[in-house]
Protein backbone atom coordinates (compact mmCIF):
# COMPACT_ATOMS: atom_id res chain seq x y z
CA UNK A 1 100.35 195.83 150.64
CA UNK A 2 96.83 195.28 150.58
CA UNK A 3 96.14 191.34 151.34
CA UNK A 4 94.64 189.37 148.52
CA UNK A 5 91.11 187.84 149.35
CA UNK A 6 90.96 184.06 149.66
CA UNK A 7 89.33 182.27 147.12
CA UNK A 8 86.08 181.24 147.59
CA UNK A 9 85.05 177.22 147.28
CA UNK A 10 84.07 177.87 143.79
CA UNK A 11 86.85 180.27 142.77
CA UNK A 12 89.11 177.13 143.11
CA UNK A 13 87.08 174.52 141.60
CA UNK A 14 86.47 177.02 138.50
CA UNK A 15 89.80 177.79 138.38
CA UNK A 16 91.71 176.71 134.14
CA UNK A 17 94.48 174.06 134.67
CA UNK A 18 97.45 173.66 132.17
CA UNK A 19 98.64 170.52 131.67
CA UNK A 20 102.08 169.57 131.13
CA UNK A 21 101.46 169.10 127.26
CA UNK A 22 100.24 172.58 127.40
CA UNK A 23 96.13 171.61 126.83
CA UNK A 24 94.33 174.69 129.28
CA UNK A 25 91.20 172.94 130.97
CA UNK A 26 88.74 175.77 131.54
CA UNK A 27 87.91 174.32 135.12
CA UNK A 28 89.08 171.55 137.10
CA UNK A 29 85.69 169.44 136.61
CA UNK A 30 86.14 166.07 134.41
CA UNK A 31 83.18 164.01 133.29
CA UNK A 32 84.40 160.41 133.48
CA UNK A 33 84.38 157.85 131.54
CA UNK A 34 81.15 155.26 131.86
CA UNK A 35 80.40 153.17 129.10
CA UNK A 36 77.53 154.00 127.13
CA UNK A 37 76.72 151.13 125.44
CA UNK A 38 75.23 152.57 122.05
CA UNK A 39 76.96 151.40 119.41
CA UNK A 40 75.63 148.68 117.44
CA UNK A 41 77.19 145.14 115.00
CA UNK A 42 79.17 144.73 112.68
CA UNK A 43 81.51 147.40 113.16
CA UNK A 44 80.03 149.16 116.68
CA UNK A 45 81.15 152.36 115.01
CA UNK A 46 80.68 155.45 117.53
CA UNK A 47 76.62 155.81 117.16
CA UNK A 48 76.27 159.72 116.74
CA UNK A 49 72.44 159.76 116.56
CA UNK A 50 72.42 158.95 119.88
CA UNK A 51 75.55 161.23 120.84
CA UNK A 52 74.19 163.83 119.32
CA UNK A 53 71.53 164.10 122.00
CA UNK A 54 74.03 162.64 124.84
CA UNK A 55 77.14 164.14 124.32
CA UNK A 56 76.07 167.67 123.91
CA UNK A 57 74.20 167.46 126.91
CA UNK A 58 77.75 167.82 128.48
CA UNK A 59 79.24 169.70 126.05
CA UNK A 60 76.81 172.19 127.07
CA UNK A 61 77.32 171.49 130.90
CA UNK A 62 80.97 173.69 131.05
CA UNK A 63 82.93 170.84 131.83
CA UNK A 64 86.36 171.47 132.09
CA UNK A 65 87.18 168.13 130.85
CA UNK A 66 84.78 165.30 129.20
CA UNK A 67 86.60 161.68 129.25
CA UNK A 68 84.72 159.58 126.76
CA UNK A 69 83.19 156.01 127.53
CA UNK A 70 85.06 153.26 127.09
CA UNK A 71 86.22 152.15 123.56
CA UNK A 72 87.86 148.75 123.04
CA UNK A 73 90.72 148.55 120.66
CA UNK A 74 89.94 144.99 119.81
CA UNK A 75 86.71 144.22 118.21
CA UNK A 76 86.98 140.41 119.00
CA UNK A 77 87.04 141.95 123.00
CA UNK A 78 84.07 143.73 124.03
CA UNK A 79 83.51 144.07 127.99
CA UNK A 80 80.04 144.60 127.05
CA UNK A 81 77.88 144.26 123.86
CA UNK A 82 77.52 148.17 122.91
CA UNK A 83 81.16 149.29 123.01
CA UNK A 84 82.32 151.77 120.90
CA UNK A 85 84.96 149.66 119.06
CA UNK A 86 88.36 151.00 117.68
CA UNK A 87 88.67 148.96 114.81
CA UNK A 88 91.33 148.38 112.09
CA UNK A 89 89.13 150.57 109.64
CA UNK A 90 87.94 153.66 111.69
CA UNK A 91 90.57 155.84 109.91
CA UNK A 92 88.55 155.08 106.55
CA UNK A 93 85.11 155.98 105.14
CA UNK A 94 82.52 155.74 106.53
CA UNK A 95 84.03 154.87 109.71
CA UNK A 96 86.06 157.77 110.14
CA UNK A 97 83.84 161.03 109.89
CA UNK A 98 81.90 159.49 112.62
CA UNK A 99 84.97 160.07 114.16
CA UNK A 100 85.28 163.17 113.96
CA UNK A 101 81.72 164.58 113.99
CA UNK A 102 81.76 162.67 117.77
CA UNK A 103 84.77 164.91 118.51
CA UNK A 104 82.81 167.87 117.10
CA UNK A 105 79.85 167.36 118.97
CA UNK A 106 81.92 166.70 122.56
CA UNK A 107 83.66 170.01 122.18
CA UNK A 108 81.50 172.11 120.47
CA UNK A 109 81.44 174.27 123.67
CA UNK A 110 84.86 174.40 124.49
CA UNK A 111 85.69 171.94 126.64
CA UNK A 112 88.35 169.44 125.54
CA UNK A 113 87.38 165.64 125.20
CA UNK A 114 89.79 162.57 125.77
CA UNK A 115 88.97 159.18 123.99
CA UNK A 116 89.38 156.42 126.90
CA UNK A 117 91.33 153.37 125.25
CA UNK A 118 90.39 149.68 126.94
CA UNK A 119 90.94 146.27 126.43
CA UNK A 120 88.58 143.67 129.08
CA UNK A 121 91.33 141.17 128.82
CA UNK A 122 89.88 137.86 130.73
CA UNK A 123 86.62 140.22 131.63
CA UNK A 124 85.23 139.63 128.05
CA UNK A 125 82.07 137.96 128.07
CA UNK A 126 80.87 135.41 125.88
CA UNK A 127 78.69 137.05 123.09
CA UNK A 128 80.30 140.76 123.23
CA UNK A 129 82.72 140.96 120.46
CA UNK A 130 83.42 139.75 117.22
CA UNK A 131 85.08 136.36 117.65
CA UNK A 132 84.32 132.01 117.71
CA UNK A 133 82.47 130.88 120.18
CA UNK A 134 85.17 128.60 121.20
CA UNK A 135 87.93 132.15 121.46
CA UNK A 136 88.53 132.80 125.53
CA UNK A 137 89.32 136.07 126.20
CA UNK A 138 93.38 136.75 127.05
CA UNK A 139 95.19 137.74 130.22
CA UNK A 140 98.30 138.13 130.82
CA UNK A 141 98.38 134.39 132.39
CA UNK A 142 95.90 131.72 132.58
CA UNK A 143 94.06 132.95 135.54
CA UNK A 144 90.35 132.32 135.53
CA UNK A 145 87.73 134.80 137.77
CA UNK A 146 86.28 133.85 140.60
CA UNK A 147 83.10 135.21 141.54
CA UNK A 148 81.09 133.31 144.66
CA UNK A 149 81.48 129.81 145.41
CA UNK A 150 78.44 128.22 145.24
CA UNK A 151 78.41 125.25 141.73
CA UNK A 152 76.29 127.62 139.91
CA UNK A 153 78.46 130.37 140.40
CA UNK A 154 81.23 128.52 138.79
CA UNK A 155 79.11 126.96 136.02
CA UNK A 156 77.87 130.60 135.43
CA UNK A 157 81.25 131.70 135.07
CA UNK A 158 82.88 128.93 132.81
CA UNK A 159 80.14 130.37 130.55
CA UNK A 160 80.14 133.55 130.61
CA UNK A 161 84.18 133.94 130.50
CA UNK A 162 85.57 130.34 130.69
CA UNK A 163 88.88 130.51 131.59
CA UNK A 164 91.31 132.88 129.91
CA UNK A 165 94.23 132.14 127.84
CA UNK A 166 97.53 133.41 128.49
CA UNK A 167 99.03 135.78 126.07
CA UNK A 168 101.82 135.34 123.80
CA UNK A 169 104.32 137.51 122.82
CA UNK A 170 102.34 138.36 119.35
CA UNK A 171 99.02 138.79 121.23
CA UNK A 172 101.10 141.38 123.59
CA UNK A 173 102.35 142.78 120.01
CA UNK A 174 98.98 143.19 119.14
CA UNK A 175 97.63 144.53 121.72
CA UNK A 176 100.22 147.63 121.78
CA UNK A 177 99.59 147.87 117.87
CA UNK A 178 95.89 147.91 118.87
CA UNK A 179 96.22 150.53 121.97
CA UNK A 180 98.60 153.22 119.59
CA UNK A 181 95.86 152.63 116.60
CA UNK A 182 93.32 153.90 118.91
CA UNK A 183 95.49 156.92 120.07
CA UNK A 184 96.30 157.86 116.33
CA UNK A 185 92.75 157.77 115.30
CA UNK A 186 91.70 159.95 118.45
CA UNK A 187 94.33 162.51 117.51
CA UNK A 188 93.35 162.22 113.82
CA UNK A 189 89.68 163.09 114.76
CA UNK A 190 90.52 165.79 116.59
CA UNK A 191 89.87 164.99 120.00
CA UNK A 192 92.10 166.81 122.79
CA UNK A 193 94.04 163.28 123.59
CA UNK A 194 93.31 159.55 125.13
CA UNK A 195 93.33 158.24 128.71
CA UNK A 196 94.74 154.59 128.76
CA UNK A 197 92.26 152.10 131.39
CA UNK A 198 94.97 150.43 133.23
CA UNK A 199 92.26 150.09 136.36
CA UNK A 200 89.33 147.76 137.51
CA UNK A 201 90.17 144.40 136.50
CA UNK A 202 91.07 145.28 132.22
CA UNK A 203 93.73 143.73 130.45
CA UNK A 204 96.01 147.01 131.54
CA UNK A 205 95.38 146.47 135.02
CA UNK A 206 95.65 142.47 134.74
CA UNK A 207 99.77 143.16 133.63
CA UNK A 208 100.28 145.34 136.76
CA UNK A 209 98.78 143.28 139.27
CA UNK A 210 100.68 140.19 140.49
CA UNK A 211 97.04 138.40 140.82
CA UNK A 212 96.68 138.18 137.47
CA UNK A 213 100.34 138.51 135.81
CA UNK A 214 102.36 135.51 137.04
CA UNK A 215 104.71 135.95 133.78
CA UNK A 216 108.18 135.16 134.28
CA UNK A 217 109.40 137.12 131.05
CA UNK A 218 110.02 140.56 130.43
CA UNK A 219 106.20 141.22 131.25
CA UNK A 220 106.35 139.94 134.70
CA UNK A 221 107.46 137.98 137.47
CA UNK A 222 108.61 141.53 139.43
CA UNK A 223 107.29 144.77 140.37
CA UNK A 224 109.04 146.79 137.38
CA UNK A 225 108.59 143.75 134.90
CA UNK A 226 104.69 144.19 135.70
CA UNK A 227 105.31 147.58 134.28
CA UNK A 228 106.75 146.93 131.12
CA UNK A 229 103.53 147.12 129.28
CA UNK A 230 102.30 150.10 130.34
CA UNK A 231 105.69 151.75 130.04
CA UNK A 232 105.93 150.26 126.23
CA UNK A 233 102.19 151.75 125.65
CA UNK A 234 103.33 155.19 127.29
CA UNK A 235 106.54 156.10 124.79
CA UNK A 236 105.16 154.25 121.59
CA UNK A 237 101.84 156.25 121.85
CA UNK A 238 104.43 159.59 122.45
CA UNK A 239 106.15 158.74 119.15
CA UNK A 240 102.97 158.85 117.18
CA UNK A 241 101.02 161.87 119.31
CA UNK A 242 103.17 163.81 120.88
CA UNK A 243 102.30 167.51 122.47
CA UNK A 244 100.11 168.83 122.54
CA UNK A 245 98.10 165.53 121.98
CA UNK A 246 97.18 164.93 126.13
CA UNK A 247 97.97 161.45 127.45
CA UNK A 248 96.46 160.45 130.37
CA UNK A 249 96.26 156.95 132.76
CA UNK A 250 93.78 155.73 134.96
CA UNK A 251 95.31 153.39 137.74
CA UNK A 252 94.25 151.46 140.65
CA UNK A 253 95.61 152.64 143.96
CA UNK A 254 95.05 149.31 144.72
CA UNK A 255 92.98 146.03 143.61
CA UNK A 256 91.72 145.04 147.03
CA UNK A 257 92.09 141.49 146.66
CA UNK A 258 92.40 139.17 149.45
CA UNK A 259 95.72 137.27 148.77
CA UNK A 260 98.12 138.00 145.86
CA UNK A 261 96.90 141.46 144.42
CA UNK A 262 98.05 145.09 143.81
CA UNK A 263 99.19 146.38 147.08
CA UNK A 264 99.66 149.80 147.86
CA UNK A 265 102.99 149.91 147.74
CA UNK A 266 103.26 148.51 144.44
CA UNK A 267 100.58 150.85 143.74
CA UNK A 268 102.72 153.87 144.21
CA UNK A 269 105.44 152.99 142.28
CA UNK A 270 103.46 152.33 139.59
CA UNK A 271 101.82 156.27 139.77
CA UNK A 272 105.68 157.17 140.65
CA UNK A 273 106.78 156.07 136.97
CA UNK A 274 103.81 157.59 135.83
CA UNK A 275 104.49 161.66 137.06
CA UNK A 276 108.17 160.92 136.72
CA UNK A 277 108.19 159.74 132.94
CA UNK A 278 107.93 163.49 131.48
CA UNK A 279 105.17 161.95 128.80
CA UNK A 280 101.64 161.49 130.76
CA UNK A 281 99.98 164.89 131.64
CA UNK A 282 97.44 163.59 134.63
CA UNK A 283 96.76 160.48 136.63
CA UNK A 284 93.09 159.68 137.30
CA UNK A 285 93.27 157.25 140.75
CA UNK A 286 90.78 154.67 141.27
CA UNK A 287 90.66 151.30 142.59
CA UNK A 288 89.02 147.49 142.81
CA UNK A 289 87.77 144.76 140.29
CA UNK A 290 85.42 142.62 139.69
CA UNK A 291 86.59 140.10 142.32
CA UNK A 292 87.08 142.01 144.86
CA UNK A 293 84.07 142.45 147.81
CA UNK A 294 85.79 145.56 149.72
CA UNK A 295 86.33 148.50 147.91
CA UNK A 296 83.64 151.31 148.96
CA UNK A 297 83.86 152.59 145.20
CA UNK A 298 82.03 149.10 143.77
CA UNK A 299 79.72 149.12 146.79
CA UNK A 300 78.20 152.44 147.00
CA UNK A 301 74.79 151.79 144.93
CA UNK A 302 72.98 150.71 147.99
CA UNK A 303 74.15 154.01 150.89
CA UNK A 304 73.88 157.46 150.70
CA UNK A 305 77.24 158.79 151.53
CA UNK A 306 76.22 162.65 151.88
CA UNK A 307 73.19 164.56 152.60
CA UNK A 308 74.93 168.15 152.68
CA UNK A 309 78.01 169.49 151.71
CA UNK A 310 80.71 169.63 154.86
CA UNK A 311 82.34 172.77 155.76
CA UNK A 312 85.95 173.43 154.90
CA UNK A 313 88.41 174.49 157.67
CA UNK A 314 91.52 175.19 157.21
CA UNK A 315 92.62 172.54 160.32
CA UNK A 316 90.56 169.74 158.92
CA UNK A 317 90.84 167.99 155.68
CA UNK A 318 87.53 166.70 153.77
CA UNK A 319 88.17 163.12 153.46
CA UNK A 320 85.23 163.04 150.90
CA UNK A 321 86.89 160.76 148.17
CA UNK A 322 87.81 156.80 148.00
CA UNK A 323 91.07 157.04 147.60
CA UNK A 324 92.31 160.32 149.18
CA UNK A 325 95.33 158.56 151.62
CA UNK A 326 96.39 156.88 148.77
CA UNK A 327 96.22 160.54 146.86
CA UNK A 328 98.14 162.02 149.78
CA UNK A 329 101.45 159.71 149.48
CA UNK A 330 101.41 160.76 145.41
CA UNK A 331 101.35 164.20 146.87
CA UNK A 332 104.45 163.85 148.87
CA UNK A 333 106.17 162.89 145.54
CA UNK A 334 105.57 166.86 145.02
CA UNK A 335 104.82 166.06 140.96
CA UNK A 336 104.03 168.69 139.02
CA UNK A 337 101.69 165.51 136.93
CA UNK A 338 98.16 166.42 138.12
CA UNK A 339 95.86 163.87 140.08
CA UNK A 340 92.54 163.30 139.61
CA UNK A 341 90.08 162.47 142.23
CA UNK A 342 86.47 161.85 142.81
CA UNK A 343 84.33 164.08 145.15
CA UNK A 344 80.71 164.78 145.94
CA UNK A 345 80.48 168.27 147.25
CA UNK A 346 81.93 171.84 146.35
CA UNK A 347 83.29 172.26 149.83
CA UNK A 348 85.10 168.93 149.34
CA UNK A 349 86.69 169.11 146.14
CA UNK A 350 87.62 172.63 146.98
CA UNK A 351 89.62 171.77 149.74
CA UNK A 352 91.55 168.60 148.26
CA UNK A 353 92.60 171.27 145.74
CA UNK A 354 93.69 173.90 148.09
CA UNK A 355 95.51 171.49 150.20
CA UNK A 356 97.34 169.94 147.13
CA UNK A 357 96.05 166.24 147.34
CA UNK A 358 94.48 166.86 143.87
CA UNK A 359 94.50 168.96 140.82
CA UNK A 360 91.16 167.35 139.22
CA UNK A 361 87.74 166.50 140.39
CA UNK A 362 86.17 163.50 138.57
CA UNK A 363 82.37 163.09 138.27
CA UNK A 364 81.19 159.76 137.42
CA UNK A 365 77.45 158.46 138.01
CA UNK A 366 76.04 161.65 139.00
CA UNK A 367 77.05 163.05 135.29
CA UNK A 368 74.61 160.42 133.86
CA UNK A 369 71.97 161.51 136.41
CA UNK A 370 72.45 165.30 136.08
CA UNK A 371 74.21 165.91 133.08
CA UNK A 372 74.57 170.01 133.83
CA UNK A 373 75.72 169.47 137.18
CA UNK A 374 78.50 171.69 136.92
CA UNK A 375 77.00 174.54 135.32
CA UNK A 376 73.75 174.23 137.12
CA UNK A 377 75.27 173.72 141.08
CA UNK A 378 79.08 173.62 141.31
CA UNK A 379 79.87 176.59 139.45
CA UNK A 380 76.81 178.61 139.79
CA UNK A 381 77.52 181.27 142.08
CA UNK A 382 74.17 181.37 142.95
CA UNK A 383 73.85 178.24 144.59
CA UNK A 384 75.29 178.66 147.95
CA UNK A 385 78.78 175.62 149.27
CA UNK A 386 76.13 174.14 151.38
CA UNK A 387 73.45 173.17 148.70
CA UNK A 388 76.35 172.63 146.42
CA UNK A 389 76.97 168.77 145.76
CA UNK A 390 76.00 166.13 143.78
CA UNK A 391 73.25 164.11 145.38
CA UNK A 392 74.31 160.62 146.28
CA UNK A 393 71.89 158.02 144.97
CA UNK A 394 70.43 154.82 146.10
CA UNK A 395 69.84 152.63 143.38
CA UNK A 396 66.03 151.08 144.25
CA UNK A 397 65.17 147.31 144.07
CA UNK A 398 68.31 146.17 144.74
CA UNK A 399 66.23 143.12 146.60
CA UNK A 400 66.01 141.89 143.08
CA UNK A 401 69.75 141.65 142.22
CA UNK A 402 69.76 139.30 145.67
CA UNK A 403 67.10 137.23 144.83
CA UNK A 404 69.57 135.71 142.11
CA UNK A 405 71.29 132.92 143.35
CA UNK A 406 74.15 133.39 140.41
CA UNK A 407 76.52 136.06 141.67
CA UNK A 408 78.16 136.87 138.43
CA UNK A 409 74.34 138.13 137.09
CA UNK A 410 73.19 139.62 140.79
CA UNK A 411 75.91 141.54 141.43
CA UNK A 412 75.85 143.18 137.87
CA UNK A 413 72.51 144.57 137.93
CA UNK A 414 72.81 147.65 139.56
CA UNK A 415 75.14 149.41 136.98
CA UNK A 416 72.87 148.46 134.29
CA UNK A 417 70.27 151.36 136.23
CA UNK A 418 73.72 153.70 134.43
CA UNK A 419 73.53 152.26 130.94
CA UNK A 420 69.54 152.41 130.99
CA UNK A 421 70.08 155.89 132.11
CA UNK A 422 72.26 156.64 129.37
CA UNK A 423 70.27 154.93 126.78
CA UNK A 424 67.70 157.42 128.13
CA UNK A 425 70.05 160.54 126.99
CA UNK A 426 71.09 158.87 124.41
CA UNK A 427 67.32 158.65 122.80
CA UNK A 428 67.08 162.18 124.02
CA UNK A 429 64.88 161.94 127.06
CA UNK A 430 65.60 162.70 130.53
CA UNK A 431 67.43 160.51 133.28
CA UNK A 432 64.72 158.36 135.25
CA UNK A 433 66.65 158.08 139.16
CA UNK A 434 63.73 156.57 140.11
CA UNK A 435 63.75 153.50 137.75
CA UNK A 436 64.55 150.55 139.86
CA UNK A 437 66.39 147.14 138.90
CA UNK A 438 63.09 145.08 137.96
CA UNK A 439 62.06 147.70 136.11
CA UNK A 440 65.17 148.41 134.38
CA UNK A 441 65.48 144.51 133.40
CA UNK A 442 61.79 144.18 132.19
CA UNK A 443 62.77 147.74 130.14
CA UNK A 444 65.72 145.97 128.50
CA UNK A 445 63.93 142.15 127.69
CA UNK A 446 60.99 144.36 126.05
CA UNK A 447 63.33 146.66 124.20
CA UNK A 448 65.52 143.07 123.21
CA UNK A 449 61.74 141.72 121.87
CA UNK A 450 61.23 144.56 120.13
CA UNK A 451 64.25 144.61 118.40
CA UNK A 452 63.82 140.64 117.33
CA UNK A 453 60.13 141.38 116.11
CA UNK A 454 61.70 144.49 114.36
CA UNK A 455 64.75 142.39 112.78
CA UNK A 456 62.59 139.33 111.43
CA UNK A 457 60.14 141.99 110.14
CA UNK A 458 62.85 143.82 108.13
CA UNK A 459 63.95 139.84 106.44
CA UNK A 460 60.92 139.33 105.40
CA UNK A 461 60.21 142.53 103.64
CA UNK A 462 63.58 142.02 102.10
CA UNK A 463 62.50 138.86 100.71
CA UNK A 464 59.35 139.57 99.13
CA UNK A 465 59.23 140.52 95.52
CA UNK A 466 58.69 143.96 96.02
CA UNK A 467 61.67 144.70 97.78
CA UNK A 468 63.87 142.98 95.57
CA UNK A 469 62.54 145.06 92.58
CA UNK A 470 63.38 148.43 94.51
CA UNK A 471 66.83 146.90 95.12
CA UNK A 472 67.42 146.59 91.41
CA UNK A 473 66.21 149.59 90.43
């Protein structure tokens, strides 16, 4: 019997993928989800001008899976001014066909698109969403952030996010109402099914982590009574979109907090439910929050972790990705629930495929910075394993992000180099890697002024005679 050739780095990366709900990803590439931060008031409906130009840029990169940004299913919760918002009227006019053109648009090419479905929880700040000034943000008990410990710090932080209110059994009602609203109108829209954030510090990720969820009724108080929210969310979203509709969950591995957080352990049990449950079709791993100072994932923006892709060998593992130990006890679980992992190079993602510690490959920042990644380098067959990775990126003037003597603004800056980027696509221009932090900041205070000047201008037309005369005509 003649042996069959082994399959070449990109052969296995560019292999299709069926998922348990029987969706066939064309390769095992996902674009992640990153917020965008397009959409403007009242409604922050999703803002297709600018998708147009920004989501076909992937479309046309041969994906084999595009996650969408963030959208909140609460428009009085924002985590950010700019959210695409869920709200109770996106399955009417003219909400809804922006709906659906955005699912048009995504998979236009033929790779599937997932809506991602958030809520912030206590990490909505003052000013992004729709509600009185004097409204904190929930969580699933009173449990304020902390964020440096310096008095301006903590004044910083009482006004920014004050400290949260503990939910009640009707906000926890709402909330699921909210979460299965946004899955039906995905599913109605004709996207390929919704990923549920239960990572990073949101309102999911607050229920499963004993830091934040010091409930003593059915919604906490115990490992499995953490879980009751997420498990609620899993079968009442089933009921409504079942198969083929895909169903995914991002989780933390862990939330890296000093004393009192998501451990491991608790972790795994939490995935275990997950690829055991017979409803979710993959698990995206991740890990960290806002609080925490020692996860490498939320402190990468200043170190370039890879100048050329590694070699694979079948006696060594690539232990490219964050979270890859953590990856390796799912794997031992044998689940036939795929995992999805984020790597840099071909070589890399490759072997965590061919060794079984993942089914997926996630790409996060550098599909803002090179959209086409994957059809231009990871599955271009011209472009030999060793020149085949995506570029790790220093973020420049992060001097000015230290100069700020309020951690909760400092810290925050370097992301906004993302949003600016994907304002860039969104306005259909190029990515600028070389924009730095000052630069990005005096970009968004001019942009801010020129939206004022542009605002007051528009009043005052509207209040002059002329105008008014039009209007009645």
């Amino acid at each position: 019997m003649a042996k069959v050739p082994k399959l070449t780095a990109r052969d296995l990366i560019a292999q299709p993928l069926t998922l348990p709900c029987g969706l066939v990803l064309p390769n095992r590439l996902v674009k992640c989800p990153m917020q965008e931060t397009l959409a403007v008031e009242p409604f922050y409906d999703p803002p297709i001008d600018k998708f147009e130009n920004l989501y076909s840029q992937w479309a046309d990169a041969d994906y084999g899976l595009i996650i969408t940004g963030q959208v909140q299913i609460d428009i009085r919760y924002l985590s950010i001014k700019g959210d695409v918002v869920c709200h109770e009227h996106a399955l009417e006019e003219p909400h809804f066909s922006k709906w659906k053109r955005w699912a048009q648009i995504s998979q236009a090419k033929g790779s599937p698109c997932m809506v991602q479905l958030a809520h912030p929880g206590r990490m909505s700040p003052a000013g992004a969403g729709n509600r009185p000034a004097d409204m904190m943000p929930i969580c699933p008990s009173s449990v304020p952030v902390k964020l440096g410990d310096t008095w301006l710090d903590k004044m910083a932080l009482e006004k920014v996010l004050g400290t949260p209110r503990a939910c009640t059994l009707e906000d926890i009602d709402e909330v699921v109402a909210g979460w299965v609203h946004g899955a039906r109108v995905a599913k109605e829209a004709g996207f390929a099914g919704c990923q549920l954030h239960g990572a990073h510090g949101f309102l999911l990720s607050q229920f499963l982590s004993p830091y934040t969820n010091q409930r003593t009724d059915d919604y906490g108080g115990s490992p499995e009574k953490r879980l009751t929210l997420l498990k609620r969310l899993v079968r009442e979203i089933r009921e409504v979109c079942p198969p083929p509709f895909c169903l995914s969950v991002k989780l933390n591995s862990a939330d890296y907090m000093a004393n009192g957080g998501l451990s491991q352990e608790e972790g795994l049990e939490q995935v275990r439910w997950l690829v055991e449950c017979g409803m979710v079709d993959f698990v995206e791993i991740s890990g960290g929050n806002a609080e925490q100072t020692s996860s490498k994932l939320h402190n990468s923006f200043g170190a370039k972790t890879i100048d050329k892709a590694p070699q694979m060998s079948e006696s060594t593992r690539i232990r490219e990705a964050y979270f890859t130990e953590f990856a390796e006890k799912v794997q031992a679980m044998q689940s036939k629930v795929p995992i999805q992992l984020r790597f840099r190079s071909r070589t890399g993602m490759a072997d965590a495929i061919d060794s079984g510690v993942c089914q997926l490959i996630g790409l996060g920042r550098t599909a803002v910075l090179d959209p086409d990644i994957p059809r231009a380098v990871l599955l271009n067959p011209s472009v030999p394993d060793e020149a085949a990775f995506a570029q790790s990126h220093i973020v420049r003037g992060q001097w000015f992000a230290n100069l700020i003597p309020v951690k909760v603004v400092g810290s925050g800056l370097a992301i906004q180099f993302f949003y600016y980027n994907m304002r860039r696509l969104g306005n259909g221009l190029k990515s600028s890697p070389n924009a730095s932090i000052p630069f990005v900041i005096f970009e968004s205070v001019l942009e801010t002024f020129r939206s004022g000047l542009s605002q007051t201008f528009g009043r005052i037309l509207q209040s002059m005679p002329l105008s008014r005369t039009a209007k009645s005509d």
